[in-house]
N, C-alpha and C. Protein backbone atom coordinates (compact mmCIF):
# COMPACT_ATOMS: atom_id res chain seq x y z
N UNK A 1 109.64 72.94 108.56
CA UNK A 1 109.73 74.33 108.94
C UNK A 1 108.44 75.02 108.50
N UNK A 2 108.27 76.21 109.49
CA UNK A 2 107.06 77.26 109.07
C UNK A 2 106.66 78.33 108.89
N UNK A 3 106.10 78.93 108.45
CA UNK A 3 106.18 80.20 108.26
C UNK A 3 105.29 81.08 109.02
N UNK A 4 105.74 82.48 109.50
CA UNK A 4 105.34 83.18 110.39
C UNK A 4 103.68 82.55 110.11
N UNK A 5 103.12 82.85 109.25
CA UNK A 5 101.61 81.97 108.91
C UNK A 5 101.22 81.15 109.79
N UNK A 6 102.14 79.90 109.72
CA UNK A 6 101.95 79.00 110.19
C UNK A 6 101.94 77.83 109.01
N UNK A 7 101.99 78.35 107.77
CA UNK A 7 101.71 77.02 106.59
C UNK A 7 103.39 76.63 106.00
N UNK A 8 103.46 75.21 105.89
CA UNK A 8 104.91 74.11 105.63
C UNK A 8 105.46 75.14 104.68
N UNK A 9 106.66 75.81 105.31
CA UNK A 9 107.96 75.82 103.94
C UNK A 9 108.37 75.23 102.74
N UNK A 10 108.24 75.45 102.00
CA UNK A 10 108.50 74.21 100.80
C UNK A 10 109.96 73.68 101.21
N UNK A 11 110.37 72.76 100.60
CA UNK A 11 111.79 72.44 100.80
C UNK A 11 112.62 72.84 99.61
N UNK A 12 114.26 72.69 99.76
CA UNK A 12 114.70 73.39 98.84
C UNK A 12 114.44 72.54 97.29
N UNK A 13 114.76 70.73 97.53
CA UNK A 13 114.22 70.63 96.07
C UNK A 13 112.75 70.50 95.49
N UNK A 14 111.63 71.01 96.82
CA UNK A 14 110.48 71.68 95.73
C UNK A 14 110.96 72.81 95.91
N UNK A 15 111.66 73.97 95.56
CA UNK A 15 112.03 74.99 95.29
C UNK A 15 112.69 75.10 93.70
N UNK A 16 113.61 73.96 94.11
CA UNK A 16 114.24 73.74 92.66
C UNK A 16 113.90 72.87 91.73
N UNK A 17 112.43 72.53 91.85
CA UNK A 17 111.64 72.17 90.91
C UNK A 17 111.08 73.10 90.02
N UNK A 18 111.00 74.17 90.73
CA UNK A 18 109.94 75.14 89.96
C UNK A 18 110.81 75.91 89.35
N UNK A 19 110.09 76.13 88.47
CA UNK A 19 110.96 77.37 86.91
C UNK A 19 111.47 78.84 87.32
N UNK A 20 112.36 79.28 87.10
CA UNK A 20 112.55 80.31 87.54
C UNK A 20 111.32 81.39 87.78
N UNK A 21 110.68 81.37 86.39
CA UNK A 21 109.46 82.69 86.56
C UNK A 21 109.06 82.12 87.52
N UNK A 22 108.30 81.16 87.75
CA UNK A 22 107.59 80.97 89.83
C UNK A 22 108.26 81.05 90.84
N UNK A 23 109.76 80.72 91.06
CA UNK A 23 110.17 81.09 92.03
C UNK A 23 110.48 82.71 91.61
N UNK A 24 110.19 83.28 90.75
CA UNK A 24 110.23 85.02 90.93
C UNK A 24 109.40 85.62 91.23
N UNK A 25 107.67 84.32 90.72
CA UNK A 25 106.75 85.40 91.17
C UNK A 25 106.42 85.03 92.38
N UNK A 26 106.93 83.68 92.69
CA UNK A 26 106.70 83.89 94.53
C UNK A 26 107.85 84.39 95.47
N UNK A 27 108.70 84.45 95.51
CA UNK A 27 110.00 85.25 95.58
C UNK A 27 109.16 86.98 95.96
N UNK A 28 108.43 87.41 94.75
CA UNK A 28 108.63 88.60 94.64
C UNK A 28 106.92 88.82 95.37
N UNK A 29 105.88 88.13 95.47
CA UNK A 29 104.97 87.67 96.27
C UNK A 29 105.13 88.15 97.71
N UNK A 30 106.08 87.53 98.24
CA UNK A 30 106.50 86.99 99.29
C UNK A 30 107.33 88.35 100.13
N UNK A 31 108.06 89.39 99.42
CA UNK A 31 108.77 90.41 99.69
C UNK A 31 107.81 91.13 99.80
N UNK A 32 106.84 90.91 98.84
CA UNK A 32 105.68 92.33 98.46
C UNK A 32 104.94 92.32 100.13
N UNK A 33 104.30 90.90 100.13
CA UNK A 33 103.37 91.05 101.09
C UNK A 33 104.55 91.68 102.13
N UNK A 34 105.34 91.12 102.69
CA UNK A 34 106.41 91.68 103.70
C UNK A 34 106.90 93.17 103.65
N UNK A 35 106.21 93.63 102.78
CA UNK A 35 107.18 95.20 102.27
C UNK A 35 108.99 95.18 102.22
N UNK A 36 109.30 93.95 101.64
CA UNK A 36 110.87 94.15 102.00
C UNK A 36 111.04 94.90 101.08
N UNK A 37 111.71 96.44 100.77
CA UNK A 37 112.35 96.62 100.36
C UNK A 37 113.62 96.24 100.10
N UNK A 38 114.54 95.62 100.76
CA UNK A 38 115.67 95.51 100.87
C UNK A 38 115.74 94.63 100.21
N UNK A 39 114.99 93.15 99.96
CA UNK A 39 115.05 91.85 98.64
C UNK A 39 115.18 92.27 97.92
N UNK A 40 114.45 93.49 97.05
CA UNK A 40 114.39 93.98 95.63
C UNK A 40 115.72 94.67 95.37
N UNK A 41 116.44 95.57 96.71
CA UNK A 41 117.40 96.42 96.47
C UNK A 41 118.52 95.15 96.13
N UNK A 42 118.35 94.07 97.19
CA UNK A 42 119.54 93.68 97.07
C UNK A 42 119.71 92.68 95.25
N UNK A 43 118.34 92.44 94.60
CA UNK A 43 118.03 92.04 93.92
C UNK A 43 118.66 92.64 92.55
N UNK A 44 118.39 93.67 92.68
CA UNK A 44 118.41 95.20 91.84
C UNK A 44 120.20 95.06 91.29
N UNK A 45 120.55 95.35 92.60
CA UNK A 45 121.96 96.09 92.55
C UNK A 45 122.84 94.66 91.70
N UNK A 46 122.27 93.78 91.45
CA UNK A 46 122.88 92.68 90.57
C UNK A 46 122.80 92.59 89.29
N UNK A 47 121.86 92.97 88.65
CA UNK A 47 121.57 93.33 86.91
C UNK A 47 122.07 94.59 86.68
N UNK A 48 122.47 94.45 85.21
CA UNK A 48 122.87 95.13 84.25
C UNK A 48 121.47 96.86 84.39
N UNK A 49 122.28 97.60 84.50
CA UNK A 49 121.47 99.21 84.32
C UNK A 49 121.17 99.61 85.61
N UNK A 50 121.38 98.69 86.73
CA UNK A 50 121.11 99.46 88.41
C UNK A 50 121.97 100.44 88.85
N UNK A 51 122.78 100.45 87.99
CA UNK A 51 123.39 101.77 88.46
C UNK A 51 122.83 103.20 88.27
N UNK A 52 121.57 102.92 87.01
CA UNK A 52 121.25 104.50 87.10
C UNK A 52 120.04 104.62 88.65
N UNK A 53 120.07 103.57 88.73
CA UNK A 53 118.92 103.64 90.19
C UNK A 53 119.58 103.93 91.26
N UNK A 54 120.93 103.66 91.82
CA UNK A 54 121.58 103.47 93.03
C UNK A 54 121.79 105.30 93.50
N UNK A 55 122.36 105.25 94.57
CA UNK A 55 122.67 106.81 94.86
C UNK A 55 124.41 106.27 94.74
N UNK A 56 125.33 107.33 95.06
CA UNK A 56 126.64 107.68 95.30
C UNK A 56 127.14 106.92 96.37
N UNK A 57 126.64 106.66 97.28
CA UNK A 57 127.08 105.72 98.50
C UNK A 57 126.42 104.22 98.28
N UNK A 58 126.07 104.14 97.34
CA UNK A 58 125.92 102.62 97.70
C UNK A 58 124.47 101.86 98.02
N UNK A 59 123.34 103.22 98.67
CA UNK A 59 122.45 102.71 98.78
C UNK A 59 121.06 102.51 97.85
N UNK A 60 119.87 102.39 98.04
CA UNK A 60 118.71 102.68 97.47
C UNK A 60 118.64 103.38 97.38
N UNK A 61 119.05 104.65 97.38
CA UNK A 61 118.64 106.60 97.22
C UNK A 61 117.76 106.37 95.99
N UNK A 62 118.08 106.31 94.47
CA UNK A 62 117.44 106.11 93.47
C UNK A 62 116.18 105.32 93.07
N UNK A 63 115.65 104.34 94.47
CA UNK A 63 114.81 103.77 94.24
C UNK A 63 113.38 104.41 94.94
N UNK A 64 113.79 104.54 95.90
CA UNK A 64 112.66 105.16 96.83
C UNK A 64 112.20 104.53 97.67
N UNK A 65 111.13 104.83 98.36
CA UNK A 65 110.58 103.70 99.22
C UNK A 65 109.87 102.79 98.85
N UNK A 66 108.92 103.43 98.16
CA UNK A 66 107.44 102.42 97.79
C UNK A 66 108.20 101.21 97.48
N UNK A 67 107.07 100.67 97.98
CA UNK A 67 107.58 98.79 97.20
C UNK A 67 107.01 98.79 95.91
N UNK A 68 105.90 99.43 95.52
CA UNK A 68 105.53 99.26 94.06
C UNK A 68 106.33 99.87 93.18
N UNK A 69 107.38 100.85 93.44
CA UNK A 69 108.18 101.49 92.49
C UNK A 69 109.22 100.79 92.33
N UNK A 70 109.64 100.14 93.66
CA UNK A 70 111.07 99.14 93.62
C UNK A 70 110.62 97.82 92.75
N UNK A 71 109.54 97.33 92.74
CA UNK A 71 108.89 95.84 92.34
C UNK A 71 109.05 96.46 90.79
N UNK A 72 108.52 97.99 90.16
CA UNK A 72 108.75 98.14 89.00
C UNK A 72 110.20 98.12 88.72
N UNK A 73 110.93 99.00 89.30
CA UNK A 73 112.26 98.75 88.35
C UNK A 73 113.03 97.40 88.76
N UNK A 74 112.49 96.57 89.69
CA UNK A 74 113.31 95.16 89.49
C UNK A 74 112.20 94.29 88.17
N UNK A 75 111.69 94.57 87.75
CA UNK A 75 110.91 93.79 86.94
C UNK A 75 111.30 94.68 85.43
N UNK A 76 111.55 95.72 85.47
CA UNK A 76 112.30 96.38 84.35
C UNK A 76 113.63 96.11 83.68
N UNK A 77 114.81 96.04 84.81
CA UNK A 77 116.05 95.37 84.77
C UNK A 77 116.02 93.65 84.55
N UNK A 78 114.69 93.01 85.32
CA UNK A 78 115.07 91.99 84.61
C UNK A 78 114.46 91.44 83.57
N UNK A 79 113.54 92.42 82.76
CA UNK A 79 113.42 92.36 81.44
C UNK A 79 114.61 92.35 80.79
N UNK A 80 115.64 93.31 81.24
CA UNK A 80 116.74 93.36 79.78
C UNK A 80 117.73 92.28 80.22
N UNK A 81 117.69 91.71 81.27
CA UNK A 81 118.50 90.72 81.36
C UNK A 81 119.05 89.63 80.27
N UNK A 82 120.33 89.06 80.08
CA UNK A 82 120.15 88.29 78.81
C UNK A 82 120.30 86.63 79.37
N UNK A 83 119.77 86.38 80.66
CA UNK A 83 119.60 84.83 80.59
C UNK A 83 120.98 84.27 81.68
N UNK A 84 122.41 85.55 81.72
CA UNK A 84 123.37 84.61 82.19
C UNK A 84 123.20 84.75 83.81
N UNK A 85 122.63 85.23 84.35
CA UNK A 85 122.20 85.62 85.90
C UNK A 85 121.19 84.96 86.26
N UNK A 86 120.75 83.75 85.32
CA UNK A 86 119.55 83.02 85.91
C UNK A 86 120.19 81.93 87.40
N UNK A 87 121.27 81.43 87.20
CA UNK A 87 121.61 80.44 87.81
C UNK A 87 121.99 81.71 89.53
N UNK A 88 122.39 82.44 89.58
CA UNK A 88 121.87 83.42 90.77
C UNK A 88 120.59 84.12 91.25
N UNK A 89 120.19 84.39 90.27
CA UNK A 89 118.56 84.91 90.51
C UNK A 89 117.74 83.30 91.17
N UNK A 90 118.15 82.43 90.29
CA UNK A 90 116.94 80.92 91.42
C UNK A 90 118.00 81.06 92.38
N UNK A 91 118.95 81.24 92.77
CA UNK A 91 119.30 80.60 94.20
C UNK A 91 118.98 82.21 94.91
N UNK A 92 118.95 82.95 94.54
CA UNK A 92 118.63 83.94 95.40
C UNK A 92 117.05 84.13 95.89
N UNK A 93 115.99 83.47 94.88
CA UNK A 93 114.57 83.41 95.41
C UNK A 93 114.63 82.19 96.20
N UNK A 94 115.40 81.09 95.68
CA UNK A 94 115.10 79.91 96.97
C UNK A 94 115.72 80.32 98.22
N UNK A 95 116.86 81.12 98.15
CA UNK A 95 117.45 81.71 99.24
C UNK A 95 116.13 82.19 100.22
N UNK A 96 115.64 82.88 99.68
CA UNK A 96 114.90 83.73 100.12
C UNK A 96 113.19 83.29 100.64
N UNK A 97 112.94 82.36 99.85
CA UNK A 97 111.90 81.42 99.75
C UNK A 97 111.93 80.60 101.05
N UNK A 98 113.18 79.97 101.18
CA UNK A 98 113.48 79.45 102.42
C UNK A 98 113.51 79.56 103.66
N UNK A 99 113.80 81.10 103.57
CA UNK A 99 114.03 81.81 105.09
C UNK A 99 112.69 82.37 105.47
């Protein structure tokens, strides 16, 4: 498989070779260049303290648009993380890595 680029997809077990921090910083690489907001939101709304970011309905209201503000508070939340959301966070960058 390939990527809009044109350069080989990794496969999923070189995906799940690599340590979580690389599949986060390419994970989060990979959204950036794309401007997804929506990876980070959906990223977000899974750690501990996203609730003071969220709005009343459910969405990103609290985050904003920029991708550099969203890339900060997902890199904030998962500072305080304590380790038990790792085994979702790699399948959610290989998730994502993949597609």
């Amino acid at each position: 498989m390939t990527t809009d680029e044109g350069e080989r997809r990794p496969t999923f077990t070189e995906l799940d070779a690599l340590s979580t921090q690389e599949l986060r910083q390419r994970a989060f690489a990979a959204a950036e260049h794309r401007r997804d907001v929506g990876f980070f939101w959906d990223l977000v709304k899974h750690l501990r303290g996203s609730e003071e970011f969220g709005s009343d309905d459910g969405s990103a209201g609290g985050l904003g648009e920029s991708i550099s503000g969203v890339i900060d508070v997902a890199n904030e939340l998962l500072g305080r993380h304590d380790g038990s959301l790792e085994p979702l966070l790699r399948a959610r960058y290989i998730d994502y890595l993949s597609s």
